[in-house]
Protein backbone atom coordinates (compact mmCIF):
# COMPACT_ATOMS: atom_id res chain seq x y z
CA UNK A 1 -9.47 -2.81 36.40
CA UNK A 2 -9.54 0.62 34.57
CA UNK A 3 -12.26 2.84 35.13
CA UNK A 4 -14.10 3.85 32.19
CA UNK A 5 -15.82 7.55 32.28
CA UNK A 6 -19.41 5.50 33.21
CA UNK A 7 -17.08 3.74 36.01
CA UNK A 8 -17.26 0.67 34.60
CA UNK A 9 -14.34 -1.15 32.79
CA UNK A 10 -16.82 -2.84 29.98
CA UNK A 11 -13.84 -4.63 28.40
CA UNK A 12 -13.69 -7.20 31.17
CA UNK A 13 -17.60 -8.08 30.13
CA UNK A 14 -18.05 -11.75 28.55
CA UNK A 15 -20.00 -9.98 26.36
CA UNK A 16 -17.72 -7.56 25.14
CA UNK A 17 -15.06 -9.76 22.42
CA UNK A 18 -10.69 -9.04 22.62
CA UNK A 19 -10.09 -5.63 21.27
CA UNK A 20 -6.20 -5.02 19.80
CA UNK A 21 -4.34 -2.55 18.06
CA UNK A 22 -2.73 -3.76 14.60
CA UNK A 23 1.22 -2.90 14.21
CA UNK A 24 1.81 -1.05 11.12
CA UNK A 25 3.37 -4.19 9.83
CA UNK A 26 0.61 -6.16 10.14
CA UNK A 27 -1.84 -3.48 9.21
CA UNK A 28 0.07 -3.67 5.95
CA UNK A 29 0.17 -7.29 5.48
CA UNK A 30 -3.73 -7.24 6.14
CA UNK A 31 -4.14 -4.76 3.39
CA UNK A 32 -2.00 -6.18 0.89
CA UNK A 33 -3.89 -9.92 1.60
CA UNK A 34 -7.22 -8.58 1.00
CA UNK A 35 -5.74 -5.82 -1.47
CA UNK A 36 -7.70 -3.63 -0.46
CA UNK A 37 -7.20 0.13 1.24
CA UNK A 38 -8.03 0.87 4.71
CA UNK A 39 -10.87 3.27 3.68
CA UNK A 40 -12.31 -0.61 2.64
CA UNK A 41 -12.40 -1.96 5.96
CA UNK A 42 -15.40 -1.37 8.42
CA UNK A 43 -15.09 1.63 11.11
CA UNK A 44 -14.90 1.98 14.37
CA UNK A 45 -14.83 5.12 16.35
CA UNK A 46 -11.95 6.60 18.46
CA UNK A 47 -14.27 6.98 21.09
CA UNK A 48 -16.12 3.61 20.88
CA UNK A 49 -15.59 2.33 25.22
CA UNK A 50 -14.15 -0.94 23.77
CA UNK A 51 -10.92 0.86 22.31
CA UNK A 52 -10.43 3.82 24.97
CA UNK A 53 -7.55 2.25 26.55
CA UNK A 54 -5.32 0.91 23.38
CA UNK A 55 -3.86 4.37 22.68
CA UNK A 56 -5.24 3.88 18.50
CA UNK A 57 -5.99 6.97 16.32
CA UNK A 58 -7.47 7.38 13.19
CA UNK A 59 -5.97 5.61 10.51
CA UNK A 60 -5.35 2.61 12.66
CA UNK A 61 -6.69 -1.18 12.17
CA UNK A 62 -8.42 -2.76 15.20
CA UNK A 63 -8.67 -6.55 15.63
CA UNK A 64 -11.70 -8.05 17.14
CA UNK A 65 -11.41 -11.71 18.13
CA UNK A 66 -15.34 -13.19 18.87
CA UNK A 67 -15.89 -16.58 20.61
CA UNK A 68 -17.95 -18.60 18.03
CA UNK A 69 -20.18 -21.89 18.78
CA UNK A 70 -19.56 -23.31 15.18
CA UNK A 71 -15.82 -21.22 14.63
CA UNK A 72 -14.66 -21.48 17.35
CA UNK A 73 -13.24 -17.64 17.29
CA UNK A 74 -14.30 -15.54 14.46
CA UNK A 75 -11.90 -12.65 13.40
CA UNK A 76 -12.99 -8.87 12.31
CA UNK A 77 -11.33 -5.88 11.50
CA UNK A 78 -12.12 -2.44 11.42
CA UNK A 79 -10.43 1.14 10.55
CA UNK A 80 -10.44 3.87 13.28
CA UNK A 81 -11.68 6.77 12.40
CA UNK A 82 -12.58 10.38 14.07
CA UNK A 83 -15.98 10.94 13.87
């Protein structure tokens, strides 16, 4: 378990959904499926708790996997971004 700077590692939470960094491959393919441009996608700060420990900077795409009771898992991505 990684200690966050509250001491608590808040990506093992149930609560808290899978958190991972897009290659620049697949950042690419995402962009070209939606065509769209990365300044299109949601945000997500560098220093939101949940992405800390994946090593992303800004200009980066972020997958977030949720558990869903009618999806099953529900998908969402979002550009990182400074501040």
């Amino acid at each position: 378990m990684v200690k966050k700077k509250s001491g608590i590692d808040i990506t093992t939470h149930m609560l808290v959904p899978e958190h991972s960094l897009l290659s620049e491959k697949e950042k690419k393919t995402l962009l070209e499926h939606y065509a769209i441009s990365l300044a299109q996608l949601p945000k997500i700060f560098l220093t939101d708790p949940a992405i800390e420990d994946l090593g992303a900077k800004p200009g980066d795409v972020i997958k977030i996997v949720k558990k869903s009771s009618t999806a099953g898992e529900a998908v969402y991505y979002r550009g990182v971004i400074s501040e």
